[in-house]
N, C-alpha and C. Protein backbone atom coordinates (compact mmCIF):
# COMPACT_ATOMS: atom_id res chain seq x y z
N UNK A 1 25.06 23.25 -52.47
CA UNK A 1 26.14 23.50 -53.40
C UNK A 1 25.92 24.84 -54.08
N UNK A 2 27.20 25.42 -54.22
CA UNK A 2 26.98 26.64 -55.08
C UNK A 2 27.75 26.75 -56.20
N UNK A 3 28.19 25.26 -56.61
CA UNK A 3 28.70 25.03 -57.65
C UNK A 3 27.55 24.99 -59.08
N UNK A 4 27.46 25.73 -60.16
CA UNK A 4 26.46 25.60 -61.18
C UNK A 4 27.01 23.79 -61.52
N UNK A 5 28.19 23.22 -61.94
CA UNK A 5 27.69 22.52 -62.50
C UNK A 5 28.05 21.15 -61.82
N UNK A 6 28.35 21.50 -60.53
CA UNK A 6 28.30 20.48 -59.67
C UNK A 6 26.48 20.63 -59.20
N UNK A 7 26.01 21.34 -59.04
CA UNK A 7 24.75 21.47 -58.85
C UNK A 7 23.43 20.56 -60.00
N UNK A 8 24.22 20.49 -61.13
CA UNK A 8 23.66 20.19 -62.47
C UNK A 8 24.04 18.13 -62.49
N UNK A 9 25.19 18.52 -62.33
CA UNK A 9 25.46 17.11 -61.95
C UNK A 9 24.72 16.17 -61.23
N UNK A 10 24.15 16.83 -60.04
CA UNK A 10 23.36 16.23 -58.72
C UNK A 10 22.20 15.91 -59.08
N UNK A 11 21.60 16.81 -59.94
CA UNK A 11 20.31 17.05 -60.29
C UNK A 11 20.19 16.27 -61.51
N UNK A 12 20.89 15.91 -62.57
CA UNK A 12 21.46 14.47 -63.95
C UNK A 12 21.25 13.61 -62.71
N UNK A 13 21.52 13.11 -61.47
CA UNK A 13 21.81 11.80 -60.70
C UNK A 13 23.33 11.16 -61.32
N UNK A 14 24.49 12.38 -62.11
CA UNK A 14 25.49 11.69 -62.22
C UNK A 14 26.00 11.87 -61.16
N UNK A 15 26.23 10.48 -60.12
CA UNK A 15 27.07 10.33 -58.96
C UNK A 15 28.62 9.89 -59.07
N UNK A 16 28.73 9.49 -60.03
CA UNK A 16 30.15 9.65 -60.17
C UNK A 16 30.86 10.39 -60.72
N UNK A 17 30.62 10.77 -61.96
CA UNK A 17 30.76 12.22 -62.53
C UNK A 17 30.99 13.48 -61.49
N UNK A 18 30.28 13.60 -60.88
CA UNK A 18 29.96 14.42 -59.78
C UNK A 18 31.34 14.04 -58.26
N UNK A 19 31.53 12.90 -58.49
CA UNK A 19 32.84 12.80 -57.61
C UNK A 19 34.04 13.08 -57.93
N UNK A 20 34.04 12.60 -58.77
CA UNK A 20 35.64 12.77 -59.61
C UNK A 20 35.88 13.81 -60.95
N UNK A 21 34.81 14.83 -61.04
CA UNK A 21 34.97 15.91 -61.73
C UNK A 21 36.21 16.30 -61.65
N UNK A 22 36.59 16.87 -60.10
CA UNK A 22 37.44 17.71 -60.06
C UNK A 22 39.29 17.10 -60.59
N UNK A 23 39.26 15.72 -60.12
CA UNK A 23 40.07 14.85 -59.99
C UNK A 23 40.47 15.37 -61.69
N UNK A 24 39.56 14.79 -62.31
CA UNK A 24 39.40 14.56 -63.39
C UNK A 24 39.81 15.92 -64.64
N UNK A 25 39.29 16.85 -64.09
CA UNK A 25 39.78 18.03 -64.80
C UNK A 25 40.95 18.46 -65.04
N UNK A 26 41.16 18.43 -63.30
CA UNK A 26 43.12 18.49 -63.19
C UNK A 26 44.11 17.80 -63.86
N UNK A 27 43.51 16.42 -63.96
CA UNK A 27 44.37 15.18 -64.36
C UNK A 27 44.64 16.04 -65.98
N UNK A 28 43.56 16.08 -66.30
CA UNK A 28 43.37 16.50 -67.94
C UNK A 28 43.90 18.44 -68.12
N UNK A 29 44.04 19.31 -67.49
CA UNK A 29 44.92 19.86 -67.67
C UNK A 29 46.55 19.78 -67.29
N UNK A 30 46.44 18.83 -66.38
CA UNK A 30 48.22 18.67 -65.82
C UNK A 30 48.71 17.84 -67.12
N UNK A 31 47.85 16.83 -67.71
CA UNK A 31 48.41 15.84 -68.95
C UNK A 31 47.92 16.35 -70.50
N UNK A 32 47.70 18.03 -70.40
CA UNK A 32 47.09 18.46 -71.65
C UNK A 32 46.14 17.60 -72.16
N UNK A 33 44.91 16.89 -71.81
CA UNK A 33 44.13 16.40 -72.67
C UNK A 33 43.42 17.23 -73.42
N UNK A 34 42.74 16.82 -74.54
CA UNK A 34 41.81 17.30 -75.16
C UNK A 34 40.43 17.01 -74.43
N UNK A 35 39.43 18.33 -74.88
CA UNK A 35 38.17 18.27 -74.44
C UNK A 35 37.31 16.66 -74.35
N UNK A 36 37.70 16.83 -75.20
CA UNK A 36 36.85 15.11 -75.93
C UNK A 36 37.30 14.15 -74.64
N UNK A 37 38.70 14.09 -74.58
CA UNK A 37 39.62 12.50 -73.78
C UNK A 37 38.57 12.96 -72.53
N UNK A 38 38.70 14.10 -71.95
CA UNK A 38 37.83 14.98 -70.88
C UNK A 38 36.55 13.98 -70.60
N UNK A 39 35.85 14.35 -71.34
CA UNK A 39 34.19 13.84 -71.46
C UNK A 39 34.35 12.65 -71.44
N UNK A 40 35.03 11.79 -72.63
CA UNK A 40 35.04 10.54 -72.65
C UNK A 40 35.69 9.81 -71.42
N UNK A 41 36.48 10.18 -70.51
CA UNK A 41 36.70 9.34 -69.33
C UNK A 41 35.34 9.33 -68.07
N UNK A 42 35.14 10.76 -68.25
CA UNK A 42 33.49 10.82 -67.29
C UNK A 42 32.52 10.23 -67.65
N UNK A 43 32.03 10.14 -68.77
CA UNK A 43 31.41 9.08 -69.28
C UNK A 43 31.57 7.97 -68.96
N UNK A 44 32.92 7.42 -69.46
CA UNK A 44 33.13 5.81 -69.32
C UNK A 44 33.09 5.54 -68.22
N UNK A 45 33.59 6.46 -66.48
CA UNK A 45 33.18 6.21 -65.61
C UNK A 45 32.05 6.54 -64.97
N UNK A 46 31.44 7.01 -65.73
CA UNK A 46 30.15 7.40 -64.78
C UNK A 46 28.86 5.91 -65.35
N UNK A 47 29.08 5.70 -66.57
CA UNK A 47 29.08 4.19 -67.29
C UNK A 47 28.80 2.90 -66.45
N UNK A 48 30.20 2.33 -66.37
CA UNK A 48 30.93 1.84 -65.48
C UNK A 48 30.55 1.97 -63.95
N UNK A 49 30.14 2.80 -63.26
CA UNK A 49 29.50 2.66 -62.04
C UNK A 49 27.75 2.40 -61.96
N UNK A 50 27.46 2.82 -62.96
CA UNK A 50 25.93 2.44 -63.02
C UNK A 50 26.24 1.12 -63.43
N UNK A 51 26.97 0.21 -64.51
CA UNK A 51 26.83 -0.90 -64.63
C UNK A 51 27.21 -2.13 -63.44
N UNK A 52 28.04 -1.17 -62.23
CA UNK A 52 28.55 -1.92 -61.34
C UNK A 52 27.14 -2.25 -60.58
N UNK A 53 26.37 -0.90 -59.96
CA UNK A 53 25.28 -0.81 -59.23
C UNK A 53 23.94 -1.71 -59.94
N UNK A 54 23.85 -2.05 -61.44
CA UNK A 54 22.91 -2.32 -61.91
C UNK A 54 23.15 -4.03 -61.15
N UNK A 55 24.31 -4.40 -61.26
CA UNK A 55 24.98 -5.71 -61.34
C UNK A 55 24.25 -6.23 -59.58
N UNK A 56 25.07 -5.15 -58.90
CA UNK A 56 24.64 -5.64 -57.70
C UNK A 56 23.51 -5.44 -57.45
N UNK A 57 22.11 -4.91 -57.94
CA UNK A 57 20.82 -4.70 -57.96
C UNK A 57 20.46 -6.15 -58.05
N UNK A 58 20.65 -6.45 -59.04
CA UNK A 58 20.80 -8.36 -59.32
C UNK A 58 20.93 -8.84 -58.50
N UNK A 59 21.92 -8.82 -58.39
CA UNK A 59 22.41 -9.79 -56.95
C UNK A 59 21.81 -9.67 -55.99
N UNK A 60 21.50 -8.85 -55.40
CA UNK A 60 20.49 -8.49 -54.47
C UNK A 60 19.17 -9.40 -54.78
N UNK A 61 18.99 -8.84 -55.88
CA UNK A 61 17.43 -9.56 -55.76
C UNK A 61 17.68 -11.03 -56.21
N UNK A 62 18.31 -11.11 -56.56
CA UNK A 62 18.05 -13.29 -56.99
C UNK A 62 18.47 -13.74 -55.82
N UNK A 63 18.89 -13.19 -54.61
CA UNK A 63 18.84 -13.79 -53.24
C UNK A 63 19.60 -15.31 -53.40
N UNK A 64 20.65 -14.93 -54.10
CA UNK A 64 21.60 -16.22 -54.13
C UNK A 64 22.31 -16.99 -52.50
N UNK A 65 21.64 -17.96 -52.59
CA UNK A 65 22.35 -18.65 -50.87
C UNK A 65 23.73 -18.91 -50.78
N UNK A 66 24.36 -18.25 -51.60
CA UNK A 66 25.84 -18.79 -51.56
C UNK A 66 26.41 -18.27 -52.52
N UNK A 67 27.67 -17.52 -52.78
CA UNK A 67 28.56 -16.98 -53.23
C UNK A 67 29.31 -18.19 -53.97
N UNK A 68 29.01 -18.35 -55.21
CA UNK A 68 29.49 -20.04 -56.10
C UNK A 68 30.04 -19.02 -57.32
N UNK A 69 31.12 -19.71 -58.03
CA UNK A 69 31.51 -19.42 -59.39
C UNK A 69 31.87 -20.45 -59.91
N UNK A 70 31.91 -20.62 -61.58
CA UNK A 70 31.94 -21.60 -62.06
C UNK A 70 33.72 -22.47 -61.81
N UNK A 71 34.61 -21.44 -61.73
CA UNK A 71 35.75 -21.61 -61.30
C UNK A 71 35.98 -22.24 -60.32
N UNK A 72 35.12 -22.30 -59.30
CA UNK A 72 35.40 -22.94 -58.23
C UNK A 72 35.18 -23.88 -57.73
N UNK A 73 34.75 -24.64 -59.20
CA UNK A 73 33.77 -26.11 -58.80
C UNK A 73 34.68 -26.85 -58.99
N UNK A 74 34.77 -28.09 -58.26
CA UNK A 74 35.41 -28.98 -58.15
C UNK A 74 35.21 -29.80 -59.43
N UNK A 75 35.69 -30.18 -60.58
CA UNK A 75 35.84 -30.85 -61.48
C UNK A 75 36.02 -32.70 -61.37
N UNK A 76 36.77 -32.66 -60.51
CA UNK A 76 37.08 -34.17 -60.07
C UNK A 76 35.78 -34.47 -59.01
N UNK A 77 35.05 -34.11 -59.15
CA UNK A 77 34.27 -35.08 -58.46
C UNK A 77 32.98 -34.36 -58.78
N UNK A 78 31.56 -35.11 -58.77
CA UNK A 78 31.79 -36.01 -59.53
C UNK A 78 32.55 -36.31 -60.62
N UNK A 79 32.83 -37.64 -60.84
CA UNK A 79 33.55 -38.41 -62.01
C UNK A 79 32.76 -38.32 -63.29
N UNK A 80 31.85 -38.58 -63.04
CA UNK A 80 31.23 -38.21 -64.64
C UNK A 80 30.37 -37.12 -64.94
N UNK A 81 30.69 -36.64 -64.48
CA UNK A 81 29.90 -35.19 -65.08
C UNK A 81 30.38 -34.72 -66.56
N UNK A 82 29.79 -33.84 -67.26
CA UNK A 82 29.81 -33.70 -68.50
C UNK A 82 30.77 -31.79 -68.63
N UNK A 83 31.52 -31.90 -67.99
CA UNK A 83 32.11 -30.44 -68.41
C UNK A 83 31.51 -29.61 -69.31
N UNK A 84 31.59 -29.88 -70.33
CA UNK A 84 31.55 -29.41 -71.85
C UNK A 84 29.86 -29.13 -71.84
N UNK A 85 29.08 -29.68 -71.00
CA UNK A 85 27.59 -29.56 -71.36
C UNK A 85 27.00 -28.53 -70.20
N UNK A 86 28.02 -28.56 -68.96
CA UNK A 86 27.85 -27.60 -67.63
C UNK A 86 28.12 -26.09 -68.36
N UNK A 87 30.04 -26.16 -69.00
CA UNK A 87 30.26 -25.11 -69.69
C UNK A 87 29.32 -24.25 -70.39
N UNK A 88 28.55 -25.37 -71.08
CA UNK A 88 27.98 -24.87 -72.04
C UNK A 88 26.41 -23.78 -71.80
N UNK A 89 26.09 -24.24 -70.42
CA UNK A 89 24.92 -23.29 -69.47
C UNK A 89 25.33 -21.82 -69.76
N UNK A 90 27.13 -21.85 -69.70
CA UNK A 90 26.91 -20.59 -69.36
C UNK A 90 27.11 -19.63 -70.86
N UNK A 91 27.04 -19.95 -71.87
CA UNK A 91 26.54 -19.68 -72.69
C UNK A 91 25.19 -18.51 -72.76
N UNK A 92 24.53 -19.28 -71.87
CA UNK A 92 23.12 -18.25 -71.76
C UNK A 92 22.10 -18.64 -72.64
N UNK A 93 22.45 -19.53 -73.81
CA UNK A 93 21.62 -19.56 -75.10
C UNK A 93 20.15 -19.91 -74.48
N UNK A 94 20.19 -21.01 -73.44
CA UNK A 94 18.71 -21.52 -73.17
C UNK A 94 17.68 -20.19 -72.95
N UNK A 95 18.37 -18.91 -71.66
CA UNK A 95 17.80 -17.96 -71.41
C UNK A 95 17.30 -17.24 -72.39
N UNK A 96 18.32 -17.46 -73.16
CA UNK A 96 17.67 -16.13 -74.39
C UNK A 96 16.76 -16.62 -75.65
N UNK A 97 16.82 -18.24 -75.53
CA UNK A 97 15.76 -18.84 -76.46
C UNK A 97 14.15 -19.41 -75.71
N UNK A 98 14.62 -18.73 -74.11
CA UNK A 98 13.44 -19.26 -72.92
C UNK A 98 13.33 -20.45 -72.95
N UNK A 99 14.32 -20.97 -72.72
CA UNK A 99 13.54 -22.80 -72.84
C UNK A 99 14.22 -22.89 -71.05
N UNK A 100 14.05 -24.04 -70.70
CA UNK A 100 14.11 -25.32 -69.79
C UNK A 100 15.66 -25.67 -69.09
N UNK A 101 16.01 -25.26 -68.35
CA UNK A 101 17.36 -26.48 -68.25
C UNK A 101 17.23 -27.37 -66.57
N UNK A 102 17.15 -28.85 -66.00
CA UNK A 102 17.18 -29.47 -65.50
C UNK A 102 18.17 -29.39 -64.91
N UNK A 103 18.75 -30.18 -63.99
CA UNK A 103 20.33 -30.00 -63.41
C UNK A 103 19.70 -31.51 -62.22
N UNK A 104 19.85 -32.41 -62.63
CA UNK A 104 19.30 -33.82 -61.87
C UNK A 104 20.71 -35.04 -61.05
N UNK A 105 20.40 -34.62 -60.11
CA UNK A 105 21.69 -35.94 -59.62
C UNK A 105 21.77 -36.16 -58.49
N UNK A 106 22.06 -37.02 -57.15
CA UNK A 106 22.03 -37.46 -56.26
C UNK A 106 22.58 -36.24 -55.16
N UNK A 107 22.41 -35.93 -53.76
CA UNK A 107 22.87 -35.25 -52.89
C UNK A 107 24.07 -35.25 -53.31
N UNK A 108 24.87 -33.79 -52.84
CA UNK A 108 25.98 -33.76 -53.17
C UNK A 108 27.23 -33.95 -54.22
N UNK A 109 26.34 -33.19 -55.27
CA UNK A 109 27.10 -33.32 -56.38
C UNK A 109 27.62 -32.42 -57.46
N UNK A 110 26.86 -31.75 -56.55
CA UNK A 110 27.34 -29.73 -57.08
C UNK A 110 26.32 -29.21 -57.67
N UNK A 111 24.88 -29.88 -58.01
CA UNK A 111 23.66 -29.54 -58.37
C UNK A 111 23.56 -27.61 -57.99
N UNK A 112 23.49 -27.37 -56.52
CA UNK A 112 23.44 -26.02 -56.21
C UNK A 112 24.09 -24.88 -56.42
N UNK A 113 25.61 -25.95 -56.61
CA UNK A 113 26.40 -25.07 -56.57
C UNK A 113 26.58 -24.33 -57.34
N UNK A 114 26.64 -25.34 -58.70
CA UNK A 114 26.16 -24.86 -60.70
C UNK A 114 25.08 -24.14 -60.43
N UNK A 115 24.14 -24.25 -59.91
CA UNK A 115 22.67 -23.16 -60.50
C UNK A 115 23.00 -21.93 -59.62
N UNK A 116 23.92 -21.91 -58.51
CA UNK A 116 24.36 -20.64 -57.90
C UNK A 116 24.85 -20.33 -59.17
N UNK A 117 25.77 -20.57 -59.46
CA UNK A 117 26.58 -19.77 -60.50
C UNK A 117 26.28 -19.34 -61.48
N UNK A 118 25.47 -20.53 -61.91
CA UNK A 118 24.77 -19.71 -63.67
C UNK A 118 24.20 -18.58 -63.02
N UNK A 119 23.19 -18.72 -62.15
CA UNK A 119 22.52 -17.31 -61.45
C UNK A 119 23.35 -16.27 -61.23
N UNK A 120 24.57 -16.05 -60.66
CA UNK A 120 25.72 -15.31 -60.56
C UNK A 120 25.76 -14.92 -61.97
N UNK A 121 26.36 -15.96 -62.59
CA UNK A 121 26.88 -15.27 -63.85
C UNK A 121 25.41 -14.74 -64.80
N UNK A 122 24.86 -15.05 -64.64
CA UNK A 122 23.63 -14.34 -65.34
C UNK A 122 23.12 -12.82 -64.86
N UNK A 123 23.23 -12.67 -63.51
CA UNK A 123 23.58 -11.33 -62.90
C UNK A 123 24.41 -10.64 -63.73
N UNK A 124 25.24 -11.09 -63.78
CA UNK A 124 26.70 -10.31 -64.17
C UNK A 124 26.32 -9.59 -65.47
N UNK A 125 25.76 -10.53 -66.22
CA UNK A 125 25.22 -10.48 -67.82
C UNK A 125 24.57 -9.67 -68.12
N UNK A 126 23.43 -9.01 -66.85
CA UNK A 126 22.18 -8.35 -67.63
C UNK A 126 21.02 -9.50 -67.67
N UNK A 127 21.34 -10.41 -66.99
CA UNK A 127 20.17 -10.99 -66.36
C UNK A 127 19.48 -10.75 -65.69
N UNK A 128 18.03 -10.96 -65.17
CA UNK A 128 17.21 -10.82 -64.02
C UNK A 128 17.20 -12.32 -63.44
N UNK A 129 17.96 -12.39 -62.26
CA UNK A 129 17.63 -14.08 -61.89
C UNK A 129 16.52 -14.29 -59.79
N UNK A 130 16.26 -15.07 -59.98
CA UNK A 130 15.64 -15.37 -59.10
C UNK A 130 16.41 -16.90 -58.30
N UNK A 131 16.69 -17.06 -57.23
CA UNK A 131 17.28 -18.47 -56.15
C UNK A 131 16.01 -18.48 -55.40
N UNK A 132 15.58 -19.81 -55.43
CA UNK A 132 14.80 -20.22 -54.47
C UNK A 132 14.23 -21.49 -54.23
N UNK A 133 13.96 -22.12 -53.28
CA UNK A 133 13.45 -23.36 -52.76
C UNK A 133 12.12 -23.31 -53.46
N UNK A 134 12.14 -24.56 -53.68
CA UNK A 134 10.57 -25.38 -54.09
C UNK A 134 9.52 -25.11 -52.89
N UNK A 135 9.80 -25.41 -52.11
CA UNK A 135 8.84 -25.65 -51.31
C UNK A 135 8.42 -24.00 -50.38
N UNK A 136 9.34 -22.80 -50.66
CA UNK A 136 9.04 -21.85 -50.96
C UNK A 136 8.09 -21.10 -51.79
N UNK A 137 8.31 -21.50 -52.99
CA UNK A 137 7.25 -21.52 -54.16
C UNK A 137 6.16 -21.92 -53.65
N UNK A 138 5.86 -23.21 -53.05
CA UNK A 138 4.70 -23.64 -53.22
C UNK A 138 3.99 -23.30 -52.25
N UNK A 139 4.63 -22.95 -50.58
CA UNK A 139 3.85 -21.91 -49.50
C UNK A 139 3.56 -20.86 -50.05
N UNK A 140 4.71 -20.12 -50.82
CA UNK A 140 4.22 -18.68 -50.72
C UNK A 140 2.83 -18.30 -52.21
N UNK A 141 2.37 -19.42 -53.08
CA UNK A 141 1.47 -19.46 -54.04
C UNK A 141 0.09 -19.60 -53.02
N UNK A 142 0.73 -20.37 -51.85
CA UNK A 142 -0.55 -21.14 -51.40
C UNK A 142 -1.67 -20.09 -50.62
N UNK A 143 -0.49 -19.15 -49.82
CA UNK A 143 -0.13 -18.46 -49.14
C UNK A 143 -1.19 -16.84 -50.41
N UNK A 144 -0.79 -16.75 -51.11
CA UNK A 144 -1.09 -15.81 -52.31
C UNK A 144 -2.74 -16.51 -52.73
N UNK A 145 -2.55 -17.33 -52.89
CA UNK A 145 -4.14 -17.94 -53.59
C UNK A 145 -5.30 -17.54 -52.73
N UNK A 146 -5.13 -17.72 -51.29
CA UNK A 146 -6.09 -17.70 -49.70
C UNK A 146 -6.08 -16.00 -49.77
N UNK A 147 -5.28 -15.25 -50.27
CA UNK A 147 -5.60 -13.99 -50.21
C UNK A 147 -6.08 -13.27 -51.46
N UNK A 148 -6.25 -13.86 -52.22
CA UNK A 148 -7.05 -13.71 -53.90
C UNK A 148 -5.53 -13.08 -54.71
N UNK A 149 -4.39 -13.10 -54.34
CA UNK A 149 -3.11 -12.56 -54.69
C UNK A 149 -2.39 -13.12 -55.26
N UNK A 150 -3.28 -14.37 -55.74
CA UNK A 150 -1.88 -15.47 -56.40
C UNK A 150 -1.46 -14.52 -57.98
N UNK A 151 -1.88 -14.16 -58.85
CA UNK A 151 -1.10 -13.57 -60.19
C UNK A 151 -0.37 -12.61 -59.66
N UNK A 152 -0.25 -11.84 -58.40
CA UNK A 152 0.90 -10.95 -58.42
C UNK A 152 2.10 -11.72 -57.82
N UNK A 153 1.64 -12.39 -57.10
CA UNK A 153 3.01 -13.90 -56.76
C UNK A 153 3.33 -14.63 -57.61
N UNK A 154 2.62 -14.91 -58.57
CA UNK A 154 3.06 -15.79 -59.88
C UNK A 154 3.98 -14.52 -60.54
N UNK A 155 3.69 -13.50 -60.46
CA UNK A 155 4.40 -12.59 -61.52
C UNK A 155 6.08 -12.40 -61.13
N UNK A 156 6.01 -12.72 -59.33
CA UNK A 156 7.28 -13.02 -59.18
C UNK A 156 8.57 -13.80 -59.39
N UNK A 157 7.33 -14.96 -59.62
CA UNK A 157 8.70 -16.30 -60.51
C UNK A 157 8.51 -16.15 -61.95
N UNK A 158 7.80 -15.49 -62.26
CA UNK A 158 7.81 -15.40 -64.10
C UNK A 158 8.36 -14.42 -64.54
N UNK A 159 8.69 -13.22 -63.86
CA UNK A 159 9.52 -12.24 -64.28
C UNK A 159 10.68 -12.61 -64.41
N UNK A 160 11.63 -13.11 -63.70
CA UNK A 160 13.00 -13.51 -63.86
C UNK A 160 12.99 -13.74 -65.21
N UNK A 161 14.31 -13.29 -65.81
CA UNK A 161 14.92 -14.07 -67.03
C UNK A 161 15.56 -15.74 -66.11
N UNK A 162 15.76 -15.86 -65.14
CA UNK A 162 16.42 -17.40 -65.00
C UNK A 162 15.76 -17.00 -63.43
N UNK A 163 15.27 -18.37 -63.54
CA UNK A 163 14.45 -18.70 -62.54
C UNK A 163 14.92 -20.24 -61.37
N UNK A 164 16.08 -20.39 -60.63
CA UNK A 164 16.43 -21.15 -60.14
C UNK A 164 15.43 -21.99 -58.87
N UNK A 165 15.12 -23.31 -59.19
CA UNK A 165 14.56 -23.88 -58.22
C UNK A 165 15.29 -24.99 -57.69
N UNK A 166 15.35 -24.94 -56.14
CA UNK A 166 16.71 -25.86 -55.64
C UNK A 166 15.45 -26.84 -54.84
């Protein structure tokens, strides 16, 4: 590039800024903006794409087995489930007070489907979440211990802010 401040841009790592500069300039002299409206839209998008990328960083790593939202759970069945206390997961409060939450009930009852989602939506949040099988956990500790490596494998399920075990 022999642009100075497309060059400057590259070198900040603003990648979006850096795309839609030009877009962006034009827009704001064809619609007279002020300097300020200027900055403040590059900002908010350059913002806005790091928060998209942070999001899917998440997602990526909590290795969710399934694409679940809370929207999409079937309500009518089970019959007694507690809405109001499922709802209430997604709150977040447990995460952010570190405590415990269980999710206990017979095959097929949306057990996975809910802890997909809180995990989803905890992504979304600015969570760090982790999906994974029990019996995962317990090879890959076992697996870590025989190589004197178990605290850097433990550090992997304890880092998560939400730590899903299916």
């Amino acid at each position: 590039m022999n642009d100075p401040l497309k060059d400057g841009l590259h070198q900040l790592k603003l990648g979006w800024i850096l795309e839609n500069c030009d877009h962006e300039i034009a827009e704001a002299a064809r619609k007279n903006r002020p300097h300020h409206e200027l900055l403040r839209r590059l900002v908010e998008g350059e913002a806005e794409a790091r928060k998209s990328r942070a999001v899917e960083r998440r997602l990526r790593a909590a290795r969710l087995p399934m694409v679940r939202t809370i929207q999409d759970f079937d309500w009518d069945w089970p019959k007694a489930i507690n809405r109001d206390q499922v709802r209430h997961l997604f709150t977040f409060n447990f995460a952010r007070q570190k405590s415990n939450v269980v999710i206990i009930g017979t095959v097929g009852l949306g057990k996975t489907h809910i802890a997909s989602a809180l995990a989803r939506e905890a992504c979304e949040r600015g969570f760090h979440a982790l999906f994974t099988q029990a019996v995962d956990i317990v090879n890959e500790l076992a697996e870590a211990q025989a190589r004197a490596d178990f605290q850097k494998a433990m550090r992997r399920y304890t880092k998560p802010d939400l730590l899903v075990i299916d």
